[in-house]
N, C-alpha and C. Protein backbone atom coordinates (compact mmCIF):
# COMPACT_ATOMS: atom_id res chain seq x y z
N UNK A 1 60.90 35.48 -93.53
CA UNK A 1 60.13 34.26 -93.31
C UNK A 1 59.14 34.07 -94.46
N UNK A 2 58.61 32.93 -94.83
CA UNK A 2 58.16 32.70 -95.82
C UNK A 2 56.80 32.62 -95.63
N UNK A 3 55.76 32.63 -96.10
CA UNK A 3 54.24 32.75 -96.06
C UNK A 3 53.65 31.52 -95.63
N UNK A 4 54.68 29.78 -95.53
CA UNK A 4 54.33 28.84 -95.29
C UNK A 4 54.83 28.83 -93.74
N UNK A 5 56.07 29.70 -93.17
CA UNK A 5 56.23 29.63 -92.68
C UNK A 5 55.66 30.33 -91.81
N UNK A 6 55.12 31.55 -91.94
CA UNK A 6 54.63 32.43 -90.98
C UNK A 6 52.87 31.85 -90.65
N UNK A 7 52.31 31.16 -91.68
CA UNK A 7 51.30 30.47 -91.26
C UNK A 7 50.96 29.45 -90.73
N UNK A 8 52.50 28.69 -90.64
CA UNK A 8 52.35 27.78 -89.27
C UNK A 8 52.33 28.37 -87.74
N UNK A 9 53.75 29.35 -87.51
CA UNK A 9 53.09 30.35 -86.49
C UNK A 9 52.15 30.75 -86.40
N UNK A 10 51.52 31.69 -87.20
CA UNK A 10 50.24 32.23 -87.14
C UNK A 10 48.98 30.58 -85.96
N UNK A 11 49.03 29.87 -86.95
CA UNK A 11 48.58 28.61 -86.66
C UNK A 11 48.80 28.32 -85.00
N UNK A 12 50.39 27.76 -84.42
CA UNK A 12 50.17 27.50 -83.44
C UNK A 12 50.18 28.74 -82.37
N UNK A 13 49.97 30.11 -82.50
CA UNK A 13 49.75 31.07 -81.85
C UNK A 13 47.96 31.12 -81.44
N UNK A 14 47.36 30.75 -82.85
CA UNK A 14 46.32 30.93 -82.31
C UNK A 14 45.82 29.63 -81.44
N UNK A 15 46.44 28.53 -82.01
CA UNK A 15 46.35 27.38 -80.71
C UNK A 15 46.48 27.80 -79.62
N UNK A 16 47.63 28.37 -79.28
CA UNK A 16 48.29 28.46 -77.67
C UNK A 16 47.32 29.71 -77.16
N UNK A 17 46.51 30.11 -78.10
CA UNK A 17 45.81 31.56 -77.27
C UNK A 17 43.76 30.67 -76.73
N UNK A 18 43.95 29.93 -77.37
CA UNK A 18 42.75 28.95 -77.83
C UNK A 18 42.91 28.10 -76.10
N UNK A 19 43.74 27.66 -76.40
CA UNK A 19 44.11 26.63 -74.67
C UNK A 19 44.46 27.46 -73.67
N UNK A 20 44.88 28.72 -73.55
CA UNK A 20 44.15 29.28 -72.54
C UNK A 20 43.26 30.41 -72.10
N UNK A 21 42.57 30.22 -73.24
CA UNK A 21 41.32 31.03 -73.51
C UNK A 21 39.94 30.01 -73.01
N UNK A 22 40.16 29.05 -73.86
CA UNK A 22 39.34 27.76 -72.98
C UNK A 22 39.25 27.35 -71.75
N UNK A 23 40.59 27.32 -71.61
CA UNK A 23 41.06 26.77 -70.18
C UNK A 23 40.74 27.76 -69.24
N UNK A 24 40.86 28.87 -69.02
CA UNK A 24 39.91 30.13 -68.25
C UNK A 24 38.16 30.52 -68.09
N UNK A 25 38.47 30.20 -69.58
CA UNK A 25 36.15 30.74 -69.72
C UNK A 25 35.76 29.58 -70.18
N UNK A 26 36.52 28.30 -70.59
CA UNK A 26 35.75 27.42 -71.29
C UNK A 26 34.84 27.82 -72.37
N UNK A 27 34.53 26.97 -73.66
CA UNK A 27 34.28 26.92 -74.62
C UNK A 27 33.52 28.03 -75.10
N UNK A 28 32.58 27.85 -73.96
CA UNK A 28 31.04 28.70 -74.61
C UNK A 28 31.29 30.06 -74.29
N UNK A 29 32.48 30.42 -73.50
CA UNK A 29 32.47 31.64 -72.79
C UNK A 29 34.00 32.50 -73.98
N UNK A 30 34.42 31.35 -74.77
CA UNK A 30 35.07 32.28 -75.51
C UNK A 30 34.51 32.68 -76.67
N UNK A 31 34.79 33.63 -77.89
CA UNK A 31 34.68 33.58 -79.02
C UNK A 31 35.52 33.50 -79.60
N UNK A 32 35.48 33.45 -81.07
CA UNK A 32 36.93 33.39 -82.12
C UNK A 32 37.26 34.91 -82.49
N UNK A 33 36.40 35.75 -82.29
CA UNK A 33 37.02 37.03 -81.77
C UNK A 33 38.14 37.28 -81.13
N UNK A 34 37.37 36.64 -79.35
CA UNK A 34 38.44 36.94 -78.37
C UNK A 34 39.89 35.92 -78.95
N UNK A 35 40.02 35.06 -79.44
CA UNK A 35 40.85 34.07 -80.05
C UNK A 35 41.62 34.56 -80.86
N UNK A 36 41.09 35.47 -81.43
CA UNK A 36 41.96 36.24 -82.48
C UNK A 36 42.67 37.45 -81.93
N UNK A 37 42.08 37.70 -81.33
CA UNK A 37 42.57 38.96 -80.47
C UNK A 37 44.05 38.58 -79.57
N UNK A 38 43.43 37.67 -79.13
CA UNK A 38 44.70 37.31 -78.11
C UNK A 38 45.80 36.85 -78.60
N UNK A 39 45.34 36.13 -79.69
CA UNK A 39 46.89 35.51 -81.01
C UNK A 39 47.29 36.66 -81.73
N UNK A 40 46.84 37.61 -81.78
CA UNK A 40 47.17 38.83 -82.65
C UNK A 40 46.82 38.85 -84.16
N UNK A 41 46.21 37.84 -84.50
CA UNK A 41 45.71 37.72 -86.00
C UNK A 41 44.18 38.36 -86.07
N UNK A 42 43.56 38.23 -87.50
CA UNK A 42 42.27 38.43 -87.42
C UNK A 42 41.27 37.08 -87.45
N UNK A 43 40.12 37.43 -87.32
CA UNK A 43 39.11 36.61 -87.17
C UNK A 43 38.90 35.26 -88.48
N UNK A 44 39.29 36.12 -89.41
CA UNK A 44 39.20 35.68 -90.55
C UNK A 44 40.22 34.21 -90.81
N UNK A 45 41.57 34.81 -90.10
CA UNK A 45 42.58 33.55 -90.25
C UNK A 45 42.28 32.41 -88.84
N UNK A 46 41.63 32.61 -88.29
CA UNK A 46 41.28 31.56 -87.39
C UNK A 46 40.31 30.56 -88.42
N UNK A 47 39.86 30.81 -88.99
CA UNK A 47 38.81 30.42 -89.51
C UNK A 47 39.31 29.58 -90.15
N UNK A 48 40.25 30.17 -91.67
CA UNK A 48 41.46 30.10 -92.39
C UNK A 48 41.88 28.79 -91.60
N UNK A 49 42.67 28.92 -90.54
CA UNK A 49 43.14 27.36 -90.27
C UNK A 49 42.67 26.35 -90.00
N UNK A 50 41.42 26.63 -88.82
CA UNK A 50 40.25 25.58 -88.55
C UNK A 50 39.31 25.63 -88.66
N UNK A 51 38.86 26.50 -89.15
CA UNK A 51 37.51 26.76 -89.66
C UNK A 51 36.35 27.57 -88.95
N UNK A 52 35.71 25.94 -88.00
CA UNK A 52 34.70 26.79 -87.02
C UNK A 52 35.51 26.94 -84.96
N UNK A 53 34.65 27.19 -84.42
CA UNK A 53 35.23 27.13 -83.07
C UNK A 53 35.41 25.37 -82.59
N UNK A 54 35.04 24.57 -82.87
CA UNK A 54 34.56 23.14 -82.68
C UNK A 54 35.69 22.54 -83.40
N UNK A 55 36.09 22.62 -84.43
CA UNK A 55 37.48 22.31 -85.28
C UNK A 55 38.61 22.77 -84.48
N UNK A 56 38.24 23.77 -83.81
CA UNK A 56 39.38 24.49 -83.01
C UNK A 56 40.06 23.76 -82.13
N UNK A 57 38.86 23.43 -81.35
CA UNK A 57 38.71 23.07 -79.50
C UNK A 57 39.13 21.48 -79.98
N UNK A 58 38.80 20.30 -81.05
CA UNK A 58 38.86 19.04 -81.22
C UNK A 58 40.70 19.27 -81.24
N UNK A 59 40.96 19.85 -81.52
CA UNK A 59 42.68 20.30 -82.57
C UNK A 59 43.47 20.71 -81.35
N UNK A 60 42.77 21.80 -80.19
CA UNK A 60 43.16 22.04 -79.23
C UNK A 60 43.46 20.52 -77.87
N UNK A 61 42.20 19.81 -78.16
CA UNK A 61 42.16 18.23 -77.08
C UNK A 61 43.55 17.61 -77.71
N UNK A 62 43.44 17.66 -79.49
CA UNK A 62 44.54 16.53 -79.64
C UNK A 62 45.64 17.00 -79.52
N UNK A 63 45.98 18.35 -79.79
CA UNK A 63 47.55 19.02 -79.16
C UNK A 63 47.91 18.67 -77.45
N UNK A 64 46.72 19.48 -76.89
CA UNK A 64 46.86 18.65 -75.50
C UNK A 64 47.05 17.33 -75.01
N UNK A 65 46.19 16.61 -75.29
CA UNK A 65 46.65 15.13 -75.60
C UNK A 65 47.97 14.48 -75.45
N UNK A 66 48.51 14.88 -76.70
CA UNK A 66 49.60 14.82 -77.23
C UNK A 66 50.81 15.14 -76.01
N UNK A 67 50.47 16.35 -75.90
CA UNK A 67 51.87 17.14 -75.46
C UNK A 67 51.82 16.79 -73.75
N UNK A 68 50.77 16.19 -73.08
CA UNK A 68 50.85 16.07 -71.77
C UNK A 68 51.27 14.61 -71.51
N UNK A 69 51.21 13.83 -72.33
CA UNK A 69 51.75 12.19 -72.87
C UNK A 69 52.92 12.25 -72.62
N UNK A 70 53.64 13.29 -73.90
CA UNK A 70 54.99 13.32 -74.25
C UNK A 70 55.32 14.06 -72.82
N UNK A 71 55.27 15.05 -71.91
CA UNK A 71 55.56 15.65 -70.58
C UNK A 71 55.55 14.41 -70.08
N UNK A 72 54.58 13.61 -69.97
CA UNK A 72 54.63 12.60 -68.92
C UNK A 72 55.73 11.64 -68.78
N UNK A 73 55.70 11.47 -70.19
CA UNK A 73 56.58 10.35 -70.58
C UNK A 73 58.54 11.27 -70.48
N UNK A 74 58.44 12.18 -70.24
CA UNK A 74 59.67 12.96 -70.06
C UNK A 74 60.14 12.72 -68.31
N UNK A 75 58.58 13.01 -67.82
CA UNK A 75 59.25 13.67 -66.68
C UNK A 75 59.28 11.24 -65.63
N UNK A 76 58.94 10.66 -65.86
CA UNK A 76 58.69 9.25 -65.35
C UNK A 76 60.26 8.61 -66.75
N UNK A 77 60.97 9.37 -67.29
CA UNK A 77 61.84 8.30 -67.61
C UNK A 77 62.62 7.63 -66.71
N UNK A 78 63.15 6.69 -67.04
CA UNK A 78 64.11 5.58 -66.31
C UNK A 78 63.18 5.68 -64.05
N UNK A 79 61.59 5.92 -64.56
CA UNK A 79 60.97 5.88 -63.30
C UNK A 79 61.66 6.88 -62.30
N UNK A 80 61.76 7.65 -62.54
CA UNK A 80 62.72 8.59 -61.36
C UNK A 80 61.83 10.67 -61.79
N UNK A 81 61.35 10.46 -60.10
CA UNK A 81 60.86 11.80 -60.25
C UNK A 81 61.51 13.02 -59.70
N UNK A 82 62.88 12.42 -59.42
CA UNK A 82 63.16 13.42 -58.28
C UNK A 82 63.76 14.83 -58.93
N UNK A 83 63.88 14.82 -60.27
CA UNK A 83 64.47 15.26 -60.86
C UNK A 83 63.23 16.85 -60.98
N UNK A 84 61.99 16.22 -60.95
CA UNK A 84 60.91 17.14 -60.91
C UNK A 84 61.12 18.66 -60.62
N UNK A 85 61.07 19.82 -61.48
CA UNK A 85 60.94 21.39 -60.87
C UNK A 85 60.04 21.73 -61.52
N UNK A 86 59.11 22.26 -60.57
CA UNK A 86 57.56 22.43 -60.60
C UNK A 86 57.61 24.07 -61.27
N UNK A 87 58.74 24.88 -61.13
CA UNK A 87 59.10 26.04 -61.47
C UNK A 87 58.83 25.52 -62.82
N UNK A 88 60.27 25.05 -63.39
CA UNK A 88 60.22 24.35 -64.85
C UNK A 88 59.27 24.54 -65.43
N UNK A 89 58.28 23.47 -64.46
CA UNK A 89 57.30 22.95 -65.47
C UNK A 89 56.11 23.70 -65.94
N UNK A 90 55.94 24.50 -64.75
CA UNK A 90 54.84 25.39 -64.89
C UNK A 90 54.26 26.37 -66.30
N UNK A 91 55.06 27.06 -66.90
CA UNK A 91 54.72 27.38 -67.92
C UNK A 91 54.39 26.77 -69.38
N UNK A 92 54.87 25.34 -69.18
CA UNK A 92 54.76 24.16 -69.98
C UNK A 92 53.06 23.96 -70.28
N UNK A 93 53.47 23.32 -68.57
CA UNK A 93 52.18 22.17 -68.31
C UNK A 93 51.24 22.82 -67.82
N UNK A 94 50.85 24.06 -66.91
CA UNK A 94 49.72 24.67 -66.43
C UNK A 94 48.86 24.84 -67.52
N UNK A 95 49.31 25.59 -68.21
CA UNK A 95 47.64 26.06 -68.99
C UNK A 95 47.23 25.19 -69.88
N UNK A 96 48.07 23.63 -70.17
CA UNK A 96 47.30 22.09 -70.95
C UNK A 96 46.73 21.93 -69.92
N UNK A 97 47.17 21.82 -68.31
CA UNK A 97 46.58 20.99 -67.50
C UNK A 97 45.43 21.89 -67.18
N UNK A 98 45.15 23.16 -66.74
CA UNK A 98 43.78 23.59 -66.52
C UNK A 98 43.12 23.44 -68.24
N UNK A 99 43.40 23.72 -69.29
CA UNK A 99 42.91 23.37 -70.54
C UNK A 99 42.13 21.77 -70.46
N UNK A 100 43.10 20.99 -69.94
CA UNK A 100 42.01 19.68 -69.82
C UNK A 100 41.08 19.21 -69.00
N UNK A 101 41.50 20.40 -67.63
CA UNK A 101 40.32 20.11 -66.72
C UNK A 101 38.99 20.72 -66.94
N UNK A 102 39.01 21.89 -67.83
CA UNK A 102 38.15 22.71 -68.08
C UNK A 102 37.41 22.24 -69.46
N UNK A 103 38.40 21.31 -70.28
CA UNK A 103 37.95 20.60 -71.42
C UNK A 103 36.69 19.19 -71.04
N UNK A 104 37.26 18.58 -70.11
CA UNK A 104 36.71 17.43 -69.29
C UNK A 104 35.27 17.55 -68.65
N UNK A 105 35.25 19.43 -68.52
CA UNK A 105 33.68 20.06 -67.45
C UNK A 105 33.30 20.11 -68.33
N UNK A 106 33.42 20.89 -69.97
CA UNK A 106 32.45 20.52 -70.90
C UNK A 106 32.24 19.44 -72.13
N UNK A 107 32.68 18.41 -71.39
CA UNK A 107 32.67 16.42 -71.81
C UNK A 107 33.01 16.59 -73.54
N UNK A 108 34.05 16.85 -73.08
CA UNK A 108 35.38 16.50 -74.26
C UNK A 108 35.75 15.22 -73.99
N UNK A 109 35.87 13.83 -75.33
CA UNK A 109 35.61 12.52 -75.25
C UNK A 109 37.58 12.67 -75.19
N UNK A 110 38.04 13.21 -75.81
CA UNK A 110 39.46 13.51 -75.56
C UNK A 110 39.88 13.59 -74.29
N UNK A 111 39.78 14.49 -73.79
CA UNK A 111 39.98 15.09 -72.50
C UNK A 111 40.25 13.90 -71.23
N UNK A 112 38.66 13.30 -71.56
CA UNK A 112 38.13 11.94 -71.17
C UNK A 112 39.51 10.61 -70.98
N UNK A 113 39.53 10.46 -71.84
CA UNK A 113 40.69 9.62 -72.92
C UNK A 113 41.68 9.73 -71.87
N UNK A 114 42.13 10.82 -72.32
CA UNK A 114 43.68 11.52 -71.43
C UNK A 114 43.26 11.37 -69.71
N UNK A 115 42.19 11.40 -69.44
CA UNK A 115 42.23 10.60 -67.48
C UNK A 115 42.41 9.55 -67.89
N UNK A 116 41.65 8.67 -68.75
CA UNK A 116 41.94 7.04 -68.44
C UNK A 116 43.40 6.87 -68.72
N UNK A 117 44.16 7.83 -69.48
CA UNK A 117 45.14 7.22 -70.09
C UNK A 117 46.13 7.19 -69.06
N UNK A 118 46.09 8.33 -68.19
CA UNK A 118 46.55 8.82 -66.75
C UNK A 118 46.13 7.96 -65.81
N UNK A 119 44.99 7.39 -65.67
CA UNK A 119 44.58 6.61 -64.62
C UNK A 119 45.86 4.86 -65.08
N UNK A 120 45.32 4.80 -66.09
CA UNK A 120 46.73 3.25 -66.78
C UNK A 120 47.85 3.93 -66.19
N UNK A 121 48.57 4.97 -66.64
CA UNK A 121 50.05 4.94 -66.49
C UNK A 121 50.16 4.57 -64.70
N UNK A 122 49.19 5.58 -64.12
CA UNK A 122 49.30 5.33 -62.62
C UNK A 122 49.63 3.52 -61.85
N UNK A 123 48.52 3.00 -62.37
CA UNK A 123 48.31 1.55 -62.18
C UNK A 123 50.05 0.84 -63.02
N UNK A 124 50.21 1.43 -64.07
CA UNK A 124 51.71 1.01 -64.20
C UNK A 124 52.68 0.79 -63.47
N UNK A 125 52.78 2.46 -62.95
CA UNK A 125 53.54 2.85 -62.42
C UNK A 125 53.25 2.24 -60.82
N UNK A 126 52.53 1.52 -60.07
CA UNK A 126 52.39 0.93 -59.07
C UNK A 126 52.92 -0.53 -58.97
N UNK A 127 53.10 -1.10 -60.23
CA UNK A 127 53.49 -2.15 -60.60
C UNK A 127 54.93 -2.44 -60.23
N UNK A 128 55.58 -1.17 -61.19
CA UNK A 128 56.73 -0.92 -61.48
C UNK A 128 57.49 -0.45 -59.96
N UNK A 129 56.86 0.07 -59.44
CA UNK A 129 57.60 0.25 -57.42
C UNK A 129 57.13 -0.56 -56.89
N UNK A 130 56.42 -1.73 -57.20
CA UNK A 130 55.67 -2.83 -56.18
C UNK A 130 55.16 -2.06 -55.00
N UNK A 131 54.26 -0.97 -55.45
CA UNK A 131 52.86 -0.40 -54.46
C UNK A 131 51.94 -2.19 -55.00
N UNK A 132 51.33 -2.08 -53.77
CA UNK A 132 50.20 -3.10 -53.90
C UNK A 132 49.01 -2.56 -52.87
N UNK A 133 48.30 -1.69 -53.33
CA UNK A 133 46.90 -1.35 -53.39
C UNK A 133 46.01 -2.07 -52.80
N UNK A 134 44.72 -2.45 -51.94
CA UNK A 134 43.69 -3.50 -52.41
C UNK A 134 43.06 -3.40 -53.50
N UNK A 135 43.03 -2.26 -53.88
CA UNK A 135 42.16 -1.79 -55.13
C UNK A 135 42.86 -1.03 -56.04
N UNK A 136 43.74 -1.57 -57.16
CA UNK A 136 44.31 -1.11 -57.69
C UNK A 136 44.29 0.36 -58.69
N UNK A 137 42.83 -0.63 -59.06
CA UNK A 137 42.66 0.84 -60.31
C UNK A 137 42.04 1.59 -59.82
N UNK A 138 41.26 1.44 -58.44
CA UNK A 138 40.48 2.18 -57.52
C UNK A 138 41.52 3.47 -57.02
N UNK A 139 42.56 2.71 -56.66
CA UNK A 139 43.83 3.62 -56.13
C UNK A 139 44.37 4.45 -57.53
N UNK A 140 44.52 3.91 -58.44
CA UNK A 140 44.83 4.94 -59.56
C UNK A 140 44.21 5.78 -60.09
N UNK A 141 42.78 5.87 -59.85
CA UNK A 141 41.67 6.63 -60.33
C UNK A 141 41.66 7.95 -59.39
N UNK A 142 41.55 7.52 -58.11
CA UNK A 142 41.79 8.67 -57.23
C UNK A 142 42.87 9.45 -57.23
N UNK A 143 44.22 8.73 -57.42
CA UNK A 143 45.41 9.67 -57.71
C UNK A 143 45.46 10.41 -58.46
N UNK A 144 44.81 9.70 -59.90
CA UNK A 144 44.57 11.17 -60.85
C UNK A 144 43.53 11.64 -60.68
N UNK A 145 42.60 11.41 -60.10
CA UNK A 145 41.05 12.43 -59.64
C UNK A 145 41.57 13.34 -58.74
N UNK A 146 42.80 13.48 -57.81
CA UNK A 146 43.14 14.17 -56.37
C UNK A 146 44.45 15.39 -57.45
N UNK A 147 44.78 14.78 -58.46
CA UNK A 147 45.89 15.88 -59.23
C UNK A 147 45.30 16.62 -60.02
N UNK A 148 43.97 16.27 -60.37
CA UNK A 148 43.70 17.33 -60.67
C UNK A 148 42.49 17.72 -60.37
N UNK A 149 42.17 17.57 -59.10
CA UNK A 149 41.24 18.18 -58.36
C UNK A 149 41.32 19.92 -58.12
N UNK A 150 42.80 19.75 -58.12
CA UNK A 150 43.49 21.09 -57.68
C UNK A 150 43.29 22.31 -58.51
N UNK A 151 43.07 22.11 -60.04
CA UNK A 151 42.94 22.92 -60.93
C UNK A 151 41.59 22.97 -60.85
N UNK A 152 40.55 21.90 -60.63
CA UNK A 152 39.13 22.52 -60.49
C UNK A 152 38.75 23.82 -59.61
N UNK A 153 39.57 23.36 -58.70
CA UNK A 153 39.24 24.31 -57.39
C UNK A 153 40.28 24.89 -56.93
N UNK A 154 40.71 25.52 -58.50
CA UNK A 154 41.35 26.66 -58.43
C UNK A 154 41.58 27.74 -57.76
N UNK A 155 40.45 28.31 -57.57
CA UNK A 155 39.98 29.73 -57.29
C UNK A 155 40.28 29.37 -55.34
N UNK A 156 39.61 28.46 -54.83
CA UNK A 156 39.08 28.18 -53.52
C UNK A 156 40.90 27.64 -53.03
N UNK A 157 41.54 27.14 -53.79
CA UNK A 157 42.96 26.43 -53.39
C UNK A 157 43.61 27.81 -53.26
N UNK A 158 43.30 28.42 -54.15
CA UNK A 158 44.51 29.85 -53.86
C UNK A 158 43.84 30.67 -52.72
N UNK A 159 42.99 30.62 -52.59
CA UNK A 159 42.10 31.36 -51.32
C UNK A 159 42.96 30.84 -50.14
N UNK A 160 42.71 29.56 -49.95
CA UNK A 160 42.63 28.76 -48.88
C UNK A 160 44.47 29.51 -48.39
N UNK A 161 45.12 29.55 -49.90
CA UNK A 161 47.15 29.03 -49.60
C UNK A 161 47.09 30.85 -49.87
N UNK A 162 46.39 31.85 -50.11
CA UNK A 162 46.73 33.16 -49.76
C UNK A 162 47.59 33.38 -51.12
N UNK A 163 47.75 32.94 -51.98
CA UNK A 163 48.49 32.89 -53.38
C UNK A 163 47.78 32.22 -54.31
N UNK A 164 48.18 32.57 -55.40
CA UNK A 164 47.49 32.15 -56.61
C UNK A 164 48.26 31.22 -56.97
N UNK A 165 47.51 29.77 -57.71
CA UNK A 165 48.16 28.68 -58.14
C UNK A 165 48.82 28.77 -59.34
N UNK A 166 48.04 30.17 -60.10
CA UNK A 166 48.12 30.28 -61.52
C UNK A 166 49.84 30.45 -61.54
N UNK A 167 50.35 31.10 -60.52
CA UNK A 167 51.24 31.65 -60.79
C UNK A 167 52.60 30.74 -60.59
N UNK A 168 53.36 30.84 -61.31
CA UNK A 168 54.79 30.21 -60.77
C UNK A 168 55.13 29.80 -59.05
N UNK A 169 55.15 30.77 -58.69
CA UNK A 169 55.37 30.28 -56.99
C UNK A 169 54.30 29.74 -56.42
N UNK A 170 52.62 30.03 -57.09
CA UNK A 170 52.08 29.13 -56.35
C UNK A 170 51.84 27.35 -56.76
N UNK A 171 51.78 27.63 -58.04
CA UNK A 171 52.10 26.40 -58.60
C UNK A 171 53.02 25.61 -57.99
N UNK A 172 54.83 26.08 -58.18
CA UNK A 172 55.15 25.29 -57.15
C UNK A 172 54.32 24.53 -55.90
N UNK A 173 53.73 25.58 -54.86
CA UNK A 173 53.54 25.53 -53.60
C UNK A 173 52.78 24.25 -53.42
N UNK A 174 51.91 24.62 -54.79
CA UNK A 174 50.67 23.57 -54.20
C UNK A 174 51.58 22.49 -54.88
N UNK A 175 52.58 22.58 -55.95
CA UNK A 175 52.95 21.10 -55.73
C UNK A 175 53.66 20.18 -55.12
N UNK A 176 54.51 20.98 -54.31
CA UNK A 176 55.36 20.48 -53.65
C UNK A 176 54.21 19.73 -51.93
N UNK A 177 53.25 20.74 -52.25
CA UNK A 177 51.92 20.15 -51.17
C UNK A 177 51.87 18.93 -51.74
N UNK A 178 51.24 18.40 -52.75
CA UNK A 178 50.68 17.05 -53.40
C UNK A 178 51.94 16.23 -53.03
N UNK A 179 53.38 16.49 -53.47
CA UNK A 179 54.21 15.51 -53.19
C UNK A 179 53.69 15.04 -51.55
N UNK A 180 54.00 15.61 -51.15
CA UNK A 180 53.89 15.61 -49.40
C UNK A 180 52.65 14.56 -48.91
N UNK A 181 51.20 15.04 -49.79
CA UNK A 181 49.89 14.40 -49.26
C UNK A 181 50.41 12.93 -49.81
N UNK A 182 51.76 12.93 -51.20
CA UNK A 182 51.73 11.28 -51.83
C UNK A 182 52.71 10.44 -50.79
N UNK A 183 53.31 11.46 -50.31
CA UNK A 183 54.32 10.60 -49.51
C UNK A 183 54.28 10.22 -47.98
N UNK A 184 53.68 10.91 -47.16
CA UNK A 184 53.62 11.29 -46.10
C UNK A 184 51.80 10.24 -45.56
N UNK A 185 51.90 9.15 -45.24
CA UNK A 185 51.04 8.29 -44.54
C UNK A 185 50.11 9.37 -43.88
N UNK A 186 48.72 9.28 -43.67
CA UNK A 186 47.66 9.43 -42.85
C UNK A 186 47.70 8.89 -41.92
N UNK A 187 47.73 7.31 -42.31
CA UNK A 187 47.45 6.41 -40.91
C UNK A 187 48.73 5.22 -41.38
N UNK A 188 48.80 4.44 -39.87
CA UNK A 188 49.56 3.35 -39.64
C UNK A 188 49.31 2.27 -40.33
N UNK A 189 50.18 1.23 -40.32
CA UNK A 189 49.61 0.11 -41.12
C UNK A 189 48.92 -0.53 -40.37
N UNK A 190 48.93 -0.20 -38.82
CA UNK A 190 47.60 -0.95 -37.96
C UNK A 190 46.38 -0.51 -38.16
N UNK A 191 46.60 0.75 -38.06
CA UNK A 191 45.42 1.75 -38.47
C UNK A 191 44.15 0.59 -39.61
N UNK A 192 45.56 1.08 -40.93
CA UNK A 192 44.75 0.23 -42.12
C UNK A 192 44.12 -1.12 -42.30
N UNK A 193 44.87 -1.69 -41.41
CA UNK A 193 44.62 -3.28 -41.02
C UNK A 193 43.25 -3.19 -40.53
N UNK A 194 42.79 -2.27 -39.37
CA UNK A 194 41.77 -2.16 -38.59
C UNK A 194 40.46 -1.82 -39.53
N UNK A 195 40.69 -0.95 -40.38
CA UNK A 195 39.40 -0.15 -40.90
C UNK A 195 39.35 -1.37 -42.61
N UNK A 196 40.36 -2.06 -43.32
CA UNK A 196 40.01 -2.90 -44.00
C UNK A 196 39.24 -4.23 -43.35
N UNK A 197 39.08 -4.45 -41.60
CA UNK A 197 38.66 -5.68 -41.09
C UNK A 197 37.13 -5.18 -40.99
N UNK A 198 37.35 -3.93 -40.87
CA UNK A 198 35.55 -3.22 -40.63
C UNK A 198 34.80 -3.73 -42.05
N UNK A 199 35.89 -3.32 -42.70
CA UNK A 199 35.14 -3.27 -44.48
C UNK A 199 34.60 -5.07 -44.55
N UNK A 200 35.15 -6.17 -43.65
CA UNK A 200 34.89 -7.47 -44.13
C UNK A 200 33.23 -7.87 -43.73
């Protein structure tokens, strides 16, 4: 391998050790020590690629960014989710998706970005199945506030389900839960009728 080549690895190793190094202790709680350590390089070549920790973490939002777009936009082609395995996906998408929830607690304008951008596709995607909402973007805001609620409360979700989310089977678990809370009505449409006449 060639020296251009081994320093792009080098490169996205220490990325991928960076997003879930963040995504666990968040920013302030890692160093470029521990960063280096975990990519297997030295301190020195972290530096070497991005310089400071802040060059890191901006580089880390826009990879994330990026790559949870392109997931999205994979897994909603031709609108069809059924195709979804949460197994699959898990080693993909877990440690961007706690990476951005944990990016978002310490107000990453990126991070940020990537809900609204999630909150639009939602409201799209309501369009596109003729859901009709009273409150459209109200309803899309919460859908992505409730998906990834789950990774905030991490720790307390795996408590609650006796398994860890981190892990492949629990990941599944809890997602095949969320399908269920999206599909599966609370209340009747009389129900709703009743408590929108309260709201008048």
């Amino acid at each position: 391998m060639d020296r251009a080549a081994e320093d792009l690895t080098a490169r996205a190793r220490i990325r991928d050790a960076a997003i879930r190094l963040f995504g666990e202790r968040g920013i302030d709680g890692t160093s470029i020590r521990d960063i280096a350590a975990a990519a297997g390089v030295s301190s020195g070549l972290v530096r070497h690629h991005f310089g400071s920790k802040e060059s890191l973490r901006e580089a880390c939002d826009k990879y994330a960014k990026d790559r949870m777009l392109q997931i999205g936009t994979e897994l909603t082609q031709e609108h069809d989710l059924s195709g979804l395995d949460p197994l699959a996906l898990h080693p993909v998408a877990f440690p961007l998706q706690l990476y951005i929830v944990r990016s978002m607690m310490d107000g990453s304008e990126t991070a940020t970005a990537l809900f609204l951008e999630g909150v639009d596709a939602v409201e799209e995607w309501t369009t596109t199945y003729g859901i009709e909402p009273k409150d459209r973007r109200g309803y899309a805001a919460a859908l992505a506030a409730i998906k990834l609620s789950v990774f905030v409360f991490r720790e307390q979700v795996s408590k609650a389900l006796g398994e860890d989310i981190s892990t492949p089977e629990g990941y599944n678990r809890i997602g095949q839960a969320l399908m269920e809370v999206f599909t599966i009505p609370l209340l009747n449409s009389e129900q709703v009728d009743n408590l929108r006449k309260q709201e008048k």
